[in-house]
PDB file of N, CA and C in Angstrom:
ATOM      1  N   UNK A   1     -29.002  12.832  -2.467  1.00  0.00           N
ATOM      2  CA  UNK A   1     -28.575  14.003  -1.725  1.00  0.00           C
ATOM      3  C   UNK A   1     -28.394  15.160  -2.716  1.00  0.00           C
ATOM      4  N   UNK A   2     -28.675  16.477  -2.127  1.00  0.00           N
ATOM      5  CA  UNK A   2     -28.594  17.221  -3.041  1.00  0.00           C
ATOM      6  C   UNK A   2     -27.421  18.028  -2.842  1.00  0.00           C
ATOM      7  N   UNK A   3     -27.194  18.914  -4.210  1.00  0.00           N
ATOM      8  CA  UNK A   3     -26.091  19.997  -4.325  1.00  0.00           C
ATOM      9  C   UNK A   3     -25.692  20.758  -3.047  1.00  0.00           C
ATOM     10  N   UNK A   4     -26.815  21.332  -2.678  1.00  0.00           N
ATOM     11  CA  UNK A   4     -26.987  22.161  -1.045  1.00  0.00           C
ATOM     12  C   UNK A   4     -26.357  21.466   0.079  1.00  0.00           C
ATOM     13  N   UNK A   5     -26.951  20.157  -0.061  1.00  0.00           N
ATOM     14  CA  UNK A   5     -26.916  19.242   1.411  1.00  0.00           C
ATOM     15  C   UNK A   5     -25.720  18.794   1.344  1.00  0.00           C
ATOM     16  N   UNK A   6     -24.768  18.198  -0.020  1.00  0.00           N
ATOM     17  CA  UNK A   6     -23.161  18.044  -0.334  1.00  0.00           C
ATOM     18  C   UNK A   6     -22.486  19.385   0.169  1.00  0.00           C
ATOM     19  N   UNK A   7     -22.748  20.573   0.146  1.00  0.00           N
ATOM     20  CA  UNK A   7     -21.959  21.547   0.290  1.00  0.00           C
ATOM     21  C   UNK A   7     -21.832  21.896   2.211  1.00  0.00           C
ATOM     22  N   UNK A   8     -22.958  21.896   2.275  1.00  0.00           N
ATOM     23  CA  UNK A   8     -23.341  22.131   3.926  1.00  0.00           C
ATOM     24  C   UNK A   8     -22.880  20.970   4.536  1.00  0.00           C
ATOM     25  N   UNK A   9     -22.755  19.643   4.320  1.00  0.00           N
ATOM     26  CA  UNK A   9     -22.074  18.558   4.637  1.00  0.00           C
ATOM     27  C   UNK A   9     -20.088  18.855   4.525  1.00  0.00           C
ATOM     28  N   UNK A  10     -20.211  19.444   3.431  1.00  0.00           N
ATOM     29  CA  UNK A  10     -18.363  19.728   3.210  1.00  0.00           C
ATOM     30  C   UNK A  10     -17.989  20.783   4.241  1.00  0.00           C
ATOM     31  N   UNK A  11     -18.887  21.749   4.165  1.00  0.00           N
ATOM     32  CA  UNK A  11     -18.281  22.753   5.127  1.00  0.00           C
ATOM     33  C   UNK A  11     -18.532  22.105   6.505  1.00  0.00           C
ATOM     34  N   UNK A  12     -19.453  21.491   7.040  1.00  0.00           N
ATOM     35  CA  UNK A  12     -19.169  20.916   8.059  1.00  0.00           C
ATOM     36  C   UNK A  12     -17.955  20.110   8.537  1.00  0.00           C
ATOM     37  N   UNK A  13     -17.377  19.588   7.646  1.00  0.00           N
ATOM     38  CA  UNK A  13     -16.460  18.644   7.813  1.00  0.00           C
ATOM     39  C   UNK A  13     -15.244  19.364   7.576  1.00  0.00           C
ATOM     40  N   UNK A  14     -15.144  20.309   7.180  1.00  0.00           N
ATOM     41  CA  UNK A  14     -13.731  21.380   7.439  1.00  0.00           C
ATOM     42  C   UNK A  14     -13.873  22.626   8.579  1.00  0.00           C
ATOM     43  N   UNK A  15     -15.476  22.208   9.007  1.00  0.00           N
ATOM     44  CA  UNK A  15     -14.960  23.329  10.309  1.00  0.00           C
ATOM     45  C   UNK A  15     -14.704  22.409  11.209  1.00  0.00           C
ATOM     46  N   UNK A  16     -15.246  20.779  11.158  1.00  0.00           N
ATOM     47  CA  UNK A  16     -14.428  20.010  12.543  1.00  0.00           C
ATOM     48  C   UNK A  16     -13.066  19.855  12.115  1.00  0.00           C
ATOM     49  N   UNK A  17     -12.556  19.746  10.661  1.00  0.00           N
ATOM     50  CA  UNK A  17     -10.946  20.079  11.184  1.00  0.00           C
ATOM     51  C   UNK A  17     -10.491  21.090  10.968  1.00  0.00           C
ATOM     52  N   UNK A  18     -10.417  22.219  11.695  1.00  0.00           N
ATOM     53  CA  UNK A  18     -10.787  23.361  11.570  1.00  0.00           C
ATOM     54  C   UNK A  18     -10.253  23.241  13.314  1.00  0.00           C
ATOM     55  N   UNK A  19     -11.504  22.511  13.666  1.00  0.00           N
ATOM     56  CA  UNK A  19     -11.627  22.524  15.335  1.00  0.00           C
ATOM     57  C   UNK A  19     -10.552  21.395  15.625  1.00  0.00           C
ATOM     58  N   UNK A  20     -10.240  20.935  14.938  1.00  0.00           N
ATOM     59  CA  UNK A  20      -9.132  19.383  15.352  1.00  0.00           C
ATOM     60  C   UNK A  20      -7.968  19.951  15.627  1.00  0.00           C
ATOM     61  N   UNK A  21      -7.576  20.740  14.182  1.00  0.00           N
ATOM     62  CA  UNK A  21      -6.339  20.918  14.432  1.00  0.00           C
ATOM     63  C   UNK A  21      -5.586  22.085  15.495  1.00  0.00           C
ATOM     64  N   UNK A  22      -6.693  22.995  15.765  1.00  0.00           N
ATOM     65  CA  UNK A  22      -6.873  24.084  17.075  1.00  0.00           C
ATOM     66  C   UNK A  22      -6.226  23.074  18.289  1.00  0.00           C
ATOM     67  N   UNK A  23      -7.581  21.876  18.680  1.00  0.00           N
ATOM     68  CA  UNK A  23      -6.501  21.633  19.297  1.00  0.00           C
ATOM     69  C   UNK A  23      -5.966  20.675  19.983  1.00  0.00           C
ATOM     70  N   UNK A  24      -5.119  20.025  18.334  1.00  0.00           N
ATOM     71  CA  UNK A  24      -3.915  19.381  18.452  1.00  0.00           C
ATOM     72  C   UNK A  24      -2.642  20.819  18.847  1.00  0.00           C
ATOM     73  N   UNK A  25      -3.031  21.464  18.525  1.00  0.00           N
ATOM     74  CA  UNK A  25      -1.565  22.739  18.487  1.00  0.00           C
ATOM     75  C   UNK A  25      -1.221  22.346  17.075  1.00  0.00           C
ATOM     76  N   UNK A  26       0.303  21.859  18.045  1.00  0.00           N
ATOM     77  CA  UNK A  26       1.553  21.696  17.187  1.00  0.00           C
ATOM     78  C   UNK A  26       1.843  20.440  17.019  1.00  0.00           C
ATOM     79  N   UNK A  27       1.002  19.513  17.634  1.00  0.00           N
ATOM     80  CA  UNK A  27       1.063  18.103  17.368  1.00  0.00           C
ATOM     81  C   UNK A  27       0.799  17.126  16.273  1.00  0.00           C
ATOM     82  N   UNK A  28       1.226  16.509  15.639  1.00  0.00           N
ATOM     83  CA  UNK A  28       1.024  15.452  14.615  1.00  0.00           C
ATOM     84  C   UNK A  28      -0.504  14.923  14.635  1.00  0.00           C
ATOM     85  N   UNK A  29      -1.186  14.672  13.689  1.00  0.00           N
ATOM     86  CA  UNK A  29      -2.153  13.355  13.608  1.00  0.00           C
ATOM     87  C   UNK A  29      -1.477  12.480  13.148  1.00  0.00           C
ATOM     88  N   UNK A  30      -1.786  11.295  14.402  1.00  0.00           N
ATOM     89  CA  UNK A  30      -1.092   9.771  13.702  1.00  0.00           C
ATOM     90  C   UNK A  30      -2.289   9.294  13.387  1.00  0.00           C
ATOM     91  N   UNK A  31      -2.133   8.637  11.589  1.00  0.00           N
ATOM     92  CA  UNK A  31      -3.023   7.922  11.107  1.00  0.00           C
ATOM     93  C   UNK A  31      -2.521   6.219  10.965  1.00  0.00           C
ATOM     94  N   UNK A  32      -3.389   5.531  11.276  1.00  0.00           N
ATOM     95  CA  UNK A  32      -3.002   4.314  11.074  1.00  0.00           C
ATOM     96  C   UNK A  32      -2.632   3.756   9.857  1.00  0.00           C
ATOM     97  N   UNK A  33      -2.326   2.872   9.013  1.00  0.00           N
ATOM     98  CA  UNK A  33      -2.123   1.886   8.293  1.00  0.00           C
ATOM     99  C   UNK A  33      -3.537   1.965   7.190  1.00  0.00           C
ATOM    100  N   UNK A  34      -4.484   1.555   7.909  1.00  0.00           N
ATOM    101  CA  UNK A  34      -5.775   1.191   7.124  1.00  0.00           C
ATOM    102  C   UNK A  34      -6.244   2.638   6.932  1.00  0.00           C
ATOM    103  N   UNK A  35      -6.103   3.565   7.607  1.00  0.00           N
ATOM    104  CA  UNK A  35      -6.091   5.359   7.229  1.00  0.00           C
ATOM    105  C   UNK A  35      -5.525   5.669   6.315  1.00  0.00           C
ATOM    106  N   UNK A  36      -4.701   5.495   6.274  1.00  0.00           N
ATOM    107  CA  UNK A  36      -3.360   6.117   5.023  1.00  0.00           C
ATOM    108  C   UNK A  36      -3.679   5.512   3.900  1.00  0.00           C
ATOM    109  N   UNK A  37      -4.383   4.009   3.779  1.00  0.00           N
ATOM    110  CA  UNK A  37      -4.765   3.496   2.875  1.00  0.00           C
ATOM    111  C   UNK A  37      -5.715   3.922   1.806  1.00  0.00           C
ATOM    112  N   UNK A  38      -6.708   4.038   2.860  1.00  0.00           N
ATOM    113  CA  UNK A  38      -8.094   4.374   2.284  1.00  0.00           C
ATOM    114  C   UNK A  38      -8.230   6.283   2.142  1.00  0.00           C
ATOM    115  N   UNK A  39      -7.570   6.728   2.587  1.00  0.00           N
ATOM    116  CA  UNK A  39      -7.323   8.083   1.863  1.00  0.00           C
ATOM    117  C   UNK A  39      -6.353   8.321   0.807  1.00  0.00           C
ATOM    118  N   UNK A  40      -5.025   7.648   0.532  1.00  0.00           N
ATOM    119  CA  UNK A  40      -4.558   7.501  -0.356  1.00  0.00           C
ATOM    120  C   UNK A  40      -5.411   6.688  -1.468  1.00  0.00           C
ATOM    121  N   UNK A  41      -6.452   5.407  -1.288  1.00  0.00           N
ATOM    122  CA  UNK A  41      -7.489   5.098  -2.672  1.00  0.00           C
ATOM    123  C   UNK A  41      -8.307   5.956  -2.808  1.00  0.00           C
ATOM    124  N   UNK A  42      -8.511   6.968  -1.920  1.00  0.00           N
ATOM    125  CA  UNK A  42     -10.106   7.796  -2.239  1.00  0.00           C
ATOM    126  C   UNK A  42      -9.524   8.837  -3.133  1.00  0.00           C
ATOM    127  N   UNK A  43      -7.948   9.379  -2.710  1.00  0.00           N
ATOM    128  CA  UNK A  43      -8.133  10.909  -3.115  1.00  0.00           C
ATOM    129  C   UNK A  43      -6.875  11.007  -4.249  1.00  0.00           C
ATOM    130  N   UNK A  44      -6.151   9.667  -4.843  1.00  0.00           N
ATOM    131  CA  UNK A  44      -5.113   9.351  -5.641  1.00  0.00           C
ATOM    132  C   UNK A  44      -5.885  10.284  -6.800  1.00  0.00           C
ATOM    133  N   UNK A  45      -7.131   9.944  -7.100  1.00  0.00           N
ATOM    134  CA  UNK A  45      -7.463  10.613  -8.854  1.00  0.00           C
ATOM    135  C   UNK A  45      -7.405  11.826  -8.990  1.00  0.00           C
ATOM    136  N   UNK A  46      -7.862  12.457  -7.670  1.00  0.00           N
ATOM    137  CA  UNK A  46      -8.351  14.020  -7.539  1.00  0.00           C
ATOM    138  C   UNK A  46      -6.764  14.584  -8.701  1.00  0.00           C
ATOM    139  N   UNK A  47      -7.214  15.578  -9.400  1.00  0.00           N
ATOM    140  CA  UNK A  47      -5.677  16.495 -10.325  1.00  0.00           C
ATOM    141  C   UNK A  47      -4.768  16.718  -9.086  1.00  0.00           C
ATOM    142  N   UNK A  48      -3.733  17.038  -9.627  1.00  0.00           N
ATOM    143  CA  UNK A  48      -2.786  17.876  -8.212  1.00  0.00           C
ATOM    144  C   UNK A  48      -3.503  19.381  -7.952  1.00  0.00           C
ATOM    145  N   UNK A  49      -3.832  20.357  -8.484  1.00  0.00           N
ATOM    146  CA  UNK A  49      -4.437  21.386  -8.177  1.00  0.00           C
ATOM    147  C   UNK A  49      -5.665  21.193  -7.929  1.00  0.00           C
ATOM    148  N   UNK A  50      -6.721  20.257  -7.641  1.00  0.00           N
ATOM    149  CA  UNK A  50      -7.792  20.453  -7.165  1.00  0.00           C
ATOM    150  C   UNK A  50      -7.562  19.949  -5.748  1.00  0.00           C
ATOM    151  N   UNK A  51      -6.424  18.807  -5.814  1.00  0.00           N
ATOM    152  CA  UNK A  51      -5.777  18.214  -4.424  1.00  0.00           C
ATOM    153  C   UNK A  51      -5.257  19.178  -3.143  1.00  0.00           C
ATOM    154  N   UNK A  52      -4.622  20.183  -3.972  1.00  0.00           N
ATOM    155  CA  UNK A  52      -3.789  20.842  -3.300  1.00  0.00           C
ATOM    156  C   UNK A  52      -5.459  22.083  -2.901  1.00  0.00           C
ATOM    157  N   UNK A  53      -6.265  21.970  -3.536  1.00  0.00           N
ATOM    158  CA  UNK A  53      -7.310  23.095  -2.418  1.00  0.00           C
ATOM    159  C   UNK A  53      -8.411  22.618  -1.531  1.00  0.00           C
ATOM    160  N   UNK A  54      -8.204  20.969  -1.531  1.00  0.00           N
ATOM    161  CA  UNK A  54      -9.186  20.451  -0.555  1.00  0.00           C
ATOM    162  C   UNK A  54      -8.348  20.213   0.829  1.00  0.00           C
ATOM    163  N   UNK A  55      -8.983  20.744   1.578  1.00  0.00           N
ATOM    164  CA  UNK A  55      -8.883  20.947   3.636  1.00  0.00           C
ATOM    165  C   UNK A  55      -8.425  19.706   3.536  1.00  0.00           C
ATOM    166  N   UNK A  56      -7.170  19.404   4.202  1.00  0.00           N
ATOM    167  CA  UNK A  56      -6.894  18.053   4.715  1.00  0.00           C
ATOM    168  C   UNK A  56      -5.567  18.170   5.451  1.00  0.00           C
ATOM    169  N   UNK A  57      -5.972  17.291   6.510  1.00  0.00           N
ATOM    170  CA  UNK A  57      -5.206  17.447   7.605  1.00  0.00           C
ATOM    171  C   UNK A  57      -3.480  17.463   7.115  1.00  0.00           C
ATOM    172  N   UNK A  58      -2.971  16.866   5.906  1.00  0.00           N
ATOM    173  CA  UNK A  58      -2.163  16.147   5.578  1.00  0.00           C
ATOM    174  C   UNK A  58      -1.791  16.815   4.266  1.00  0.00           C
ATOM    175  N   UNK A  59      -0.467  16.986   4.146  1.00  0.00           N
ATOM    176  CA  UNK A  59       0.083  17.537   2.452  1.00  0.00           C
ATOM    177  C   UNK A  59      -0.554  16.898   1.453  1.00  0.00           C
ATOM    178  N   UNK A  60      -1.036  17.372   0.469  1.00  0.00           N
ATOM    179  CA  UNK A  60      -0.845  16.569  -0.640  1.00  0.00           C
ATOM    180  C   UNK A  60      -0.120  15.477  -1.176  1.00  0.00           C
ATOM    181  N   UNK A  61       1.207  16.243  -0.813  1.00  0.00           N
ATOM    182  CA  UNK A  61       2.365  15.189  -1.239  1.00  0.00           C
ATOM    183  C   UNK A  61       2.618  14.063  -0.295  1.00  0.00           C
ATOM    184  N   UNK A  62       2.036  14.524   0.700  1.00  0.00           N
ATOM    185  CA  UNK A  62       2.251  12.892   1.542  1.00  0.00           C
ATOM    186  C   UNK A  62       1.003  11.935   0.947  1.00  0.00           C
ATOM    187  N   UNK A  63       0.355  12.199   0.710  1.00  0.00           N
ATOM    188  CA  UNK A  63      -1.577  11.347   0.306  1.00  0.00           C
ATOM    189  C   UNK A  63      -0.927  11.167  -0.956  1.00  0.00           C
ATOM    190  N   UNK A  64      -0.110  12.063  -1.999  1.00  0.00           N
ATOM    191  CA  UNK A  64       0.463  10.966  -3.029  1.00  0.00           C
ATOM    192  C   UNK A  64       1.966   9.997  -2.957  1.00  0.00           C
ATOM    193  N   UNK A  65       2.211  10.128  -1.474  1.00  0.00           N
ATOM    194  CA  UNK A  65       3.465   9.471  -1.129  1.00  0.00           C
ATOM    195  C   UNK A  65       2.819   8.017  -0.578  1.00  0.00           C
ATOM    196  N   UNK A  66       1.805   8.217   0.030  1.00  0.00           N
ATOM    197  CA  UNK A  66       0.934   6.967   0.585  1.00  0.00           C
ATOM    198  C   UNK A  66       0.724   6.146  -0.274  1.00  0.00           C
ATOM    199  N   UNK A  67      -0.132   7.021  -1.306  1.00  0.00           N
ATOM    200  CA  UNK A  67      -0.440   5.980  -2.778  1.00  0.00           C
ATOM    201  C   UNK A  67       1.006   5.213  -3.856  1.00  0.00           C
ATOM    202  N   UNK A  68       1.854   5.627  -3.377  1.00  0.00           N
ATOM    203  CA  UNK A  68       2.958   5.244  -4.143  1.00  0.00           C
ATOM    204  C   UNK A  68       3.532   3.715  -3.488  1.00  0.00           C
ATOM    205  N   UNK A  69       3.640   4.395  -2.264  1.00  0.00           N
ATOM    206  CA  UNK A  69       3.766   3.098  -1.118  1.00  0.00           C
ATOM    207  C   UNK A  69       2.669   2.046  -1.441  1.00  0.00           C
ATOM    208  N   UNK A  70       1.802   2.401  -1.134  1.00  0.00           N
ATOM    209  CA  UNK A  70       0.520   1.300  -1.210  1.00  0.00           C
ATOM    210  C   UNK A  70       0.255   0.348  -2.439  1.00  0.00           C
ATOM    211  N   UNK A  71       1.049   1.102  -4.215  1.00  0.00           N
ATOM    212  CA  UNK A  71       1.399   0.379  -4.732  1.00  0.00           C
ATOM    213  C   UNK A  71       2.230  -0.826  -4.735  1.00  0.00           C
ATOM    214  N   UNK A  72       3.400   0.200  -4.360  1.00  0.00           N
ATOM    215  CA  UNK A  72       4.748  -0.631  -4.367  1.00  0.00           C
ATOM    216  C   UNK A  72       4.306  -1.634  -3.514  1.00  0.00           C
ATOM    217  N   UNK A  73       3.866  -1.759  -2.651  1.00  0.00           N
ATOM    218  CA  UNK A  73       3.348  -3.073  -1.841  1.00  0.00           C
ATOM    219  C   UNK A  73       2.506  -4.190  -1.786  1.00  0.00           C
ATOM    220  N   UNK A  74       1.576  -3.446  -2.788  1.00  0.00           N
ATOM    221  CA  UNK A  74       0.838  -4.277  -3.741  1.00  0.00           C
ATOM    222  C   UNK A  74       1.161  -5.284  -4.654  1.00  0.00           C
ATOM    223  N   UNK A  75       2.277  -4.611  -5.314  1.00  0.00           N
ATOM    224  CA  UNK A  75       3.116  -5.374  -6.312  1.00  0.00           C
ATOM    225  C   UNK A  75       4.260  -6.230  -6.053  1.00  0.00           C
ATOM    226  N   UNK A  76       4.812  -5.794  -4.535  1.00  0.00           N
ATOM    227  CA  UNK A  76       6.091  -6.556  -4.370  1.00  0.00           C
ATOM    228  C   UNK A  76       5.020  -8.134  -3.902  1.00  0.00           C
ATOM    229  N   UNK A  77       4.019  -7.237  -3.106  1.00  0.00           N
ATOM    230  CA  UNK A  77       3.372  -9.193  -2.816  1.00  0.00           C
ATOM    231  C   UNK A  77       3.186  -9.791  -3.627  1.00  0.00           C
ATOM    232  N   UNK A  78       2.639  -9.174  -4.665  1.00  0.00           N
ATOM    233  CA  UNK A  78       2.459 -10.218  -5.892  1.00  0.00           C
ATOM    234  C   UNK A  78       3.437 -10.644  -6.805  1.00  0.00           C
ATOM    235  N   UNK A  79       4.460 -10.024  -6.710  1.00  0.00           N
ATOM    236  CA  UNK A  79       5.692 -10.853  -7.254  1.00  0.00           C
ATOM    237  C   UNK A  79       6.689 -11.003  -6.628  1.00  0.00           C
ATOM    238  N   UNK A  80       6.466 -11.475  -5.495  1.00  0.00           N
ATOM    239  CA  UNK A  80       6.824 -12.670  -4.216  1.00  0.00           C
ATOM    240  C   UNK A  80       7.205 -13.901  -4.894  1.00  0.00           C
ATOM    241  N   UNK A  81       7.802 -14.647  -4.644  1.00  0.00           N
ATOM    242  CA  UNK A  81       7.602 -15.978  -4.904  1.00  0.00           C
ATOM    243  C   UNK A  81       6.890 -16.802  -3.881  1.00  0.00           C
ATOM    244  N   UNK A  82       6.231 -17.612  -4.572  1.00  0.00           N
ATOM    245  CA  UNK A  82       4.907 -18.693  -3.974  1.00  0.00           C
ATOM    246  C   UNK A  82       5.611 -19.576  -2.627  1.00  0.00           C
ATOM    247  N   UNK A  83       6.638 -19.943  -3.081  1.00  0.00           N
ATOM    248  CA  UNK A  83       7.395 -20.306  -2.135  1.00  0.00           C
ATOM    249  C   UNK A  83       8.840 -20.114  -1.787  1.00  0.00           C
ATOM    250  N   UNK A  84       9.156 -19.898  -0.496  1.00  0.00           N
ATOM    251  CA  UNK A  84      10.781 -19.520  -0.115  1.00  0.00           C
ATOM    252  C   UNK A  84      11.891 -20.960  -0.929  1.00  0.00           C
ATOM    253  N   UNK A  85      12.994 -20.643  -0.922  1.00  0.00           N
ATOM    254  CA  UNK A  85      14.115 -21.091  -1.134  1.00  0.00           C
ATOM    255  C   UNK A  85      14.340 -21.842  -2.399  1.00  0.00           C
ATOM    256  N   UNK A  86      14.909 -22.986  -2.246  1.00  0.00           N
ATOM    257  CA  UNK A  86      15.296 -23.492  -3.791  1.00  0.00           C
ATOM    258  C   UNK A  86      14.055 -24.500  -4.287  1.00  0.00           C
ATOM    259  N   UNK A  87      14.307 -24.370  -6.118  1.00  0.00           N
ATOM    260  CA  UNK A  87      13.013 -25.015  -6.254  1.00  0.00           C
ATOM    261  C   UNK A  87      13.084 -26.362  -6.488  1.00  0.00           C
ATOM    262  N   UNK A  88      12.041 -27.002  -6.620  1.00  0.00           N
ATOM    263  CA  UNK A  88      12.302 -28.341  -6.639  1.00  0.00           C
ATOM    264  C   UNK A  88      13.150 -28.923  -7.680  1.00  0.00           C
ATOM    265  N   UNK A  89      13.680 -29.920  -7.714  1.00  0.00           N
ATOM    266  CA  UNK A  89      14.594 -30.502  -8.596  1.00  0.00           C
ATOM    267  C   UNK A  89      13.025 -31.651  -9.631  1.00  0.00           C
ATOM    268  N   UNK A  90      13.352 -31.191 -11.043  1.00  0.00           N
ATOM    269  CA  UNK A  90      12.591 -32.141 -11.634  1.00  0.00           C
ATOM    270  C   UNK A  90      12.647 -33.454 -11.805  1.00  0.00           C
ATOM    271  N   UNK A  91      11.592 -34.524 -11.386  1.00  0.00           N
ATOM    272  CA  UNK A  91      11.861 -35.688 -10.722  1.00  0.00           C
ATOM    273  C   UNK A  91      12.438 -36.638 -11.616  1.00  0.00           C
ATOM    274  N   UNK A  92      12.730 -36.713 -13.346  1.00  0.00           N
ATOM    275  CA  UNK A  92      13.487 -36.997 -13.722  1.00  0.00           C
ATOM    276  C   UNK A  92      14.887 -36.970 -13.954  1.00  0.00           C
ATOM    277  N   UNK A  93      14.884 -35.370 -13.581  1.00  0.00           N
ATOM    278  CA  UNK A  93      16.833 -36.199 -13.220  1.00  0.00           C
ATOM    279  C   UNK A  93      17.136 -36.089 -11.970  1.00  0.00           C
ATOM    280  N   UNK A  94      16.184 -36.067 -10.928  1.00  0.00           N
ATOM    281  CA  UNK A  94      16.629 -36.677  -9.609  1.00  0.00           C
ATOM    282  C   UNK A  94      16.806 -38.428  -9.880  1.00  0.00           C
ATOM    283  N   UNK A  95      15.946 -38.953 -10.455  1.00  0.00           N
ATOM    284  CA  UNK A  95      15.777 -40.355 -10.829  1.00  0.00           C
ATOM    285  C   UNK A  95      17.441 -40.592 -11.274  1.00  0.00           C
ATOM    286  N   UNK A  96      17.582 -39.401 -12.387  1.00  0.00           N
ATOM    287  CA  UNK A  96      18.658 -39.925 -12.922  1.00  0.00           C
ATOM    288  C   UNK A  96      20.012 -39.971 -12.169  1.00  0.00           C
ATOM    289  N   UNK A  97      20.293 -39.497 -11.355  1.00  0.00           N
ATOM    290  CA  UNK A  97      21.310 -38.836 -10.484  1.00  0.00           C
ATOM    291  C   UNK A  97      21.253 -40.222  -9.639  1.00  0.00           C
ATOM    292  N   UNK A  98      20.189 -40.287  -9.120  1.00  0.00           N
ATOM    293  CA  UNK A  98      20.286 -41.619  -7.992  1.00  0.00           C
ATOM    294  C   UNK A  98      20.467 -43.096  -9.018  1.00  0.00           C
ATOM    295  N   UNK A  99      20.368 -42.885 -10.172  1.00  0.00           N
ATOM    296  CA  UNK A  99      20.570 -44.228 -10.703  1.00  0.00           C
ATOM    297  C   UNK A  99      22.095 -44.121 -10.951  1.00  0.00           C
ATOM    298  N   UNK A 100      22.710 -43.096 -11.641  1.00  0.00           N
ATOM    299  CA  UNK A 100      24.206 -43.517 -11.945  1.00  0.00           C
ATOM    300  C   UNK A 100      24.631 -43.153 -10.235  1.00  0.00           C
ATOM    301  N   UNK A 101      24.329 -42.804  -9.163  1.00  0.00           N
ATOM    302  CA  UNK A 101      25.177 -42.897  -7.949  1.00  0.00           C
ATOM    303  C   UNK A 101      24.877 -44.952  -7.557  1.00  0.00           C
ATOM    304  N   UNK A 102      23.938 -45.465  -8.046  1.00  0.00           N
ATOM    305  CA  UNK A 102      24.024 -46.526  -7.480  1.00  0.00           C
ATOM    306  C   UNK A 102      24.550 -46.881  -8.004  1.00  0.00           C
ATOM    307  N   UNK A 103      24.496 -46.582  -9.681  1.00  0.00           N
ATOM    308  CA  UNK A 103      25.651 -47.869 -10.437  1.00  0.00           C
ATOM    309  C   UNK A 103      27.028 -47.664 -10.934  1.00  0.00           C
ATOM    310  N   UNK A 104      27.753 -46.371 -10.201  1.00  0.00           N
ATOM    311  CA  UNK A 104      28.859 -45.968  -9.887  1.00  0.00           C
ATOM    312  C   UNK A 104      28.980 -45.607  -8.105  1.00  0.00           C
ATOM    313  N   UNK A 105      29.528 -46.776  -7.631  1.00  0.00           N
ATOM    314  CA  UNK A 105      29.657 -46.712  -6.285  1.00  0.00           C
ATOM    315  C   UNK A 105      30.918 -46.173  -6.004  1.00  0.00           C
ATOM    316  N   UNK A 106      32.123 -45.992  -6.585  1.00  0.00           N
ATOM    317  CA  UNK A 106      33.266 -45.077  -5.982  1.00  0.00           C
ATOM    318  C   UNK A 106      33.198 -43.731  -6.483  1.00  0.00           C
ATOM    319  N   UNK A 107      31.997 -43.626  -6.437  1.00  0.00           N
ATOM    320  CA  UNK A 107      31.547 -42.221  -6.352  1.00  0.00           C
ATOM    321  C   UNK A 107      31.785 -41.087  -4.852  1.00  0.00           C
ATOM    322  N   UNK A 108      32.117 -40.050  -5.131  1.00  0.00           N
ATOM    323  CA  UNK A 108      32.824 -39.281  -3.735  1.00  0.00           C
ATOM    324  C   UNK A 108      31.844 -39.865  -2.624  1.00  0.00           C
TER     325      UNK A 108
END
């Protein structure tokens, strides 16, 4: 694709939101989950001043509030633990525990 056909493609796509937001009014765009996502990975690198002059429906600061989120969520899954609650007891001194309870029976 060429230089021309990228540019005439961009301006197309800021006169439909252009035309979107006409008319929404005063109303919100709700973006979904998998929206917020994938515009927060596309447009995280852009500088803050080249961010802040591309057409978008949405602050800047929210598209780098998305990406912050989308970390943090990234990371809390992965340092989750594998499994809930307490961990296993190592099977040698479970062994050991059940041997002196048998061979101390007035044990509580």
């Amino acid at each position: 694709m060429s230089d021309r056909d990228k540019d005439v493609e961009i301006l197309a796509l800021r006169h439909q939101i252009t035309v979107l937001e006409r008319q929404l009014g005063g109303q919100r765009v709700r973006f979904t989950a998998s929206d917020r996502a994938f515009l927060a990975a596309l447009l995280h690198r852009l500088p803050s001043r080249v961010l802040r002059g591309v057409r978008l429906v949405v602050h800047p600061d929210t598209l780098l509030r998305w990406h912050r989120d989308l970390v943090a969520r990234r990371h809390a899954a992965r340092s989750r633990p594998k499994r809930s609650g307490r961990p296993r007891t190592v099977r040698s001194i479970r062994l050991l525990v059940l041997r002196l309870a048998r061979d101390n029976p007035s044990w509580g």
